[in-house]
Protein backbone atom coordinates (compact mmCIF):
# COMPACT_ATOMS: atom_id res chain seq x y z
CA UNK A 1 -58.34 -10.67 10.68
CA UNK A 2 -56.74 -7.66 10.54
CA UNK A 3 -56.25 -5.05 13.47
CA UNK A 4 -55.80 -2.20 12.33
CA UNK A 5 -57.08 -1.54 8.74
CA UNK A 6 -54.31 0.41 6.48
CA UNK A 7 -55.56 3.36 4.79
CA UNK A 8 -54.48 3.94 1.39
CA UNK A 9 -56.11 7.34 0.41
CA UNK A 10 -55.96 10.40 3.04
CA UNK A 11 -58.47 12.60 4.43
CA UNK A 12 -58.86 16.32 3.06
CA UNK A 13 -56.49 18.75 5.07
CA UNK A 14 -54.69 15.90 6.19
CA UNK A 15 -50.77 16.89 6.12
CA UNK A 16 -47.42 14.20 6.54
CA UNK A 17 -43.76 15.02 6.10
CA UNK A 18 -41.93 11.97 4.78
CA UNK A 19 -38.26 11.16 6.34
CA UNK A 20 -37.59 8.51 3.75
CA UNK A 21 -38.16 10.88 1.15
CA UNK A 22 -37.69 14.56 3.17
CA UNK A 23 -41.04 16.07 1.82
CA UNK A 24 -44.41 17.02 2.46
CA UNK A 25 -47.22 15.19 1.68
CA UNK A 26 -51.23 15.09 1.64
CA UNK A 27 -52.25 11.99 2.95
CA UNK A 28 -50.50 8.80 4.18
CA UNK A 29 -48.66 8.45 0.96
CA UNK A 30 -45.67 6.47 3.35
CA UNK A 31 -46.00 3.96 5.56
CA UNK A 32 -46.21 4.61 8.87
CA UNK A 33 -42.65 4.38 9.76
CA UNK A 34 -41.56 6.81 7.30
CA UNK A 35 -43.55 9.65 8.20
CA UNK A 36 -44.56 12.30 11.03
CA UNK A 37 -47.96 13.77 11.23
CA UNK A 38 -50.53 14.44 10.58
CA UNK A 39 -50.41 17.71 10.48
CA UNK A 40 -53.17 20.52 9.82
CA UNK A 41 -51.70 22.36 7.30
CA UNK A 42 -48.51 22.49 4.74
CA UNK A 43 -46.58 24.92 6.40
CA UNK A 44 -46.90 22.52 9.72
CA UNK A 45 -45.76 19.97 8.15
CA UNK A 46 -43.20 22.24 6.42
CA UNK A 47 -41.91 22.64 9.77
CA UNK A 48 -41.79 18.98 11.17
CA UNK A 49 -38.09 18.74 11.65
CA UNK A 50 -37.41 21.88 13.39
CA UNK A 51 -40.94 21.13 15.49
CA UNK A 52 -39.53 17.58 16.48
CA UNK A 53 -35.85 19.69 17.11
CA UNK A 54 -37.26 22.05 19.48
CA UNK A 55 -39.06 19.43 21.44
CA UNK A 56 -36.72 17.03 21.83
CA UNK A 57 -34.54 20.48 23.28
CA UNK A 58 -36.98 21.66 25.50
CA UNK A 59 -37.27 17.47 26.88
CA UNK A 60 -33.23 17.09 26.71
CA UNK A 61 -33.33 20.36 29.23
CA UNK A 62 -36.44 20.45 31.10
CA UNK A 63 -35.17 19.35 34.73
CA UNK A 64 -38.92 17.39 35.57
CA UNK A 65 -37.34 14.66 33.21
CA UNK A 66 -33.34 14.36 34.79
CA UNK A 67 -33.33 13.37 38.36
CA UNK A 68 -29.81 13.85 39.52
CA UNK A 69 -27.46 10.91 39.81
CA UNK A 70 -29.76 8.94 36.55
CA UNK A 71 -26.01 9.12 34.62
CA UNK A 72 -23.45 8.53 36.70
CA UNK A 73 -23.96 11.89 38.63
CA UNK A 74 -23.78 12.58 42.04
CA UNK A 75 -27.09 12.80 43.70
């Protein structure tokens, strides 16, 4: 028996943006793996690449997350 069930057909208002395939799609078209969302509209999802850029920017340079010394660096 199955876990998790895989869902073919997506819900209404339901937005992904496929990396395999770099564009924007209603419902889980992709698997899982492929894809980042969902997201509540088009333009979101429009937008997942420079979203997931300007996180992983603000986490690469928030100071909570780099104790000194974790690379090498004096403490």
């Amino acid at each position: 028996m199955a876990l998790f069930k895989k869902r073919t057909v997506g819900r209404p208002g339901e937005w992904f943006y496929c990396l395999e395939h770099q564009k924007v799609e209603e419902g889980p078209d992709c698997p899982g793996k492929d894809r980042m969302g969902p997201y509540g509209s088009r333009e979101e999802a429009q937008q997942a690449m420079q979203t997931a850029a300007d996180r992983n920017l603000e986490w690469e340079t928030d100071p909570r997350w780099h104790d000194k010394g974790s690379r090498g660096e004096d403490a």
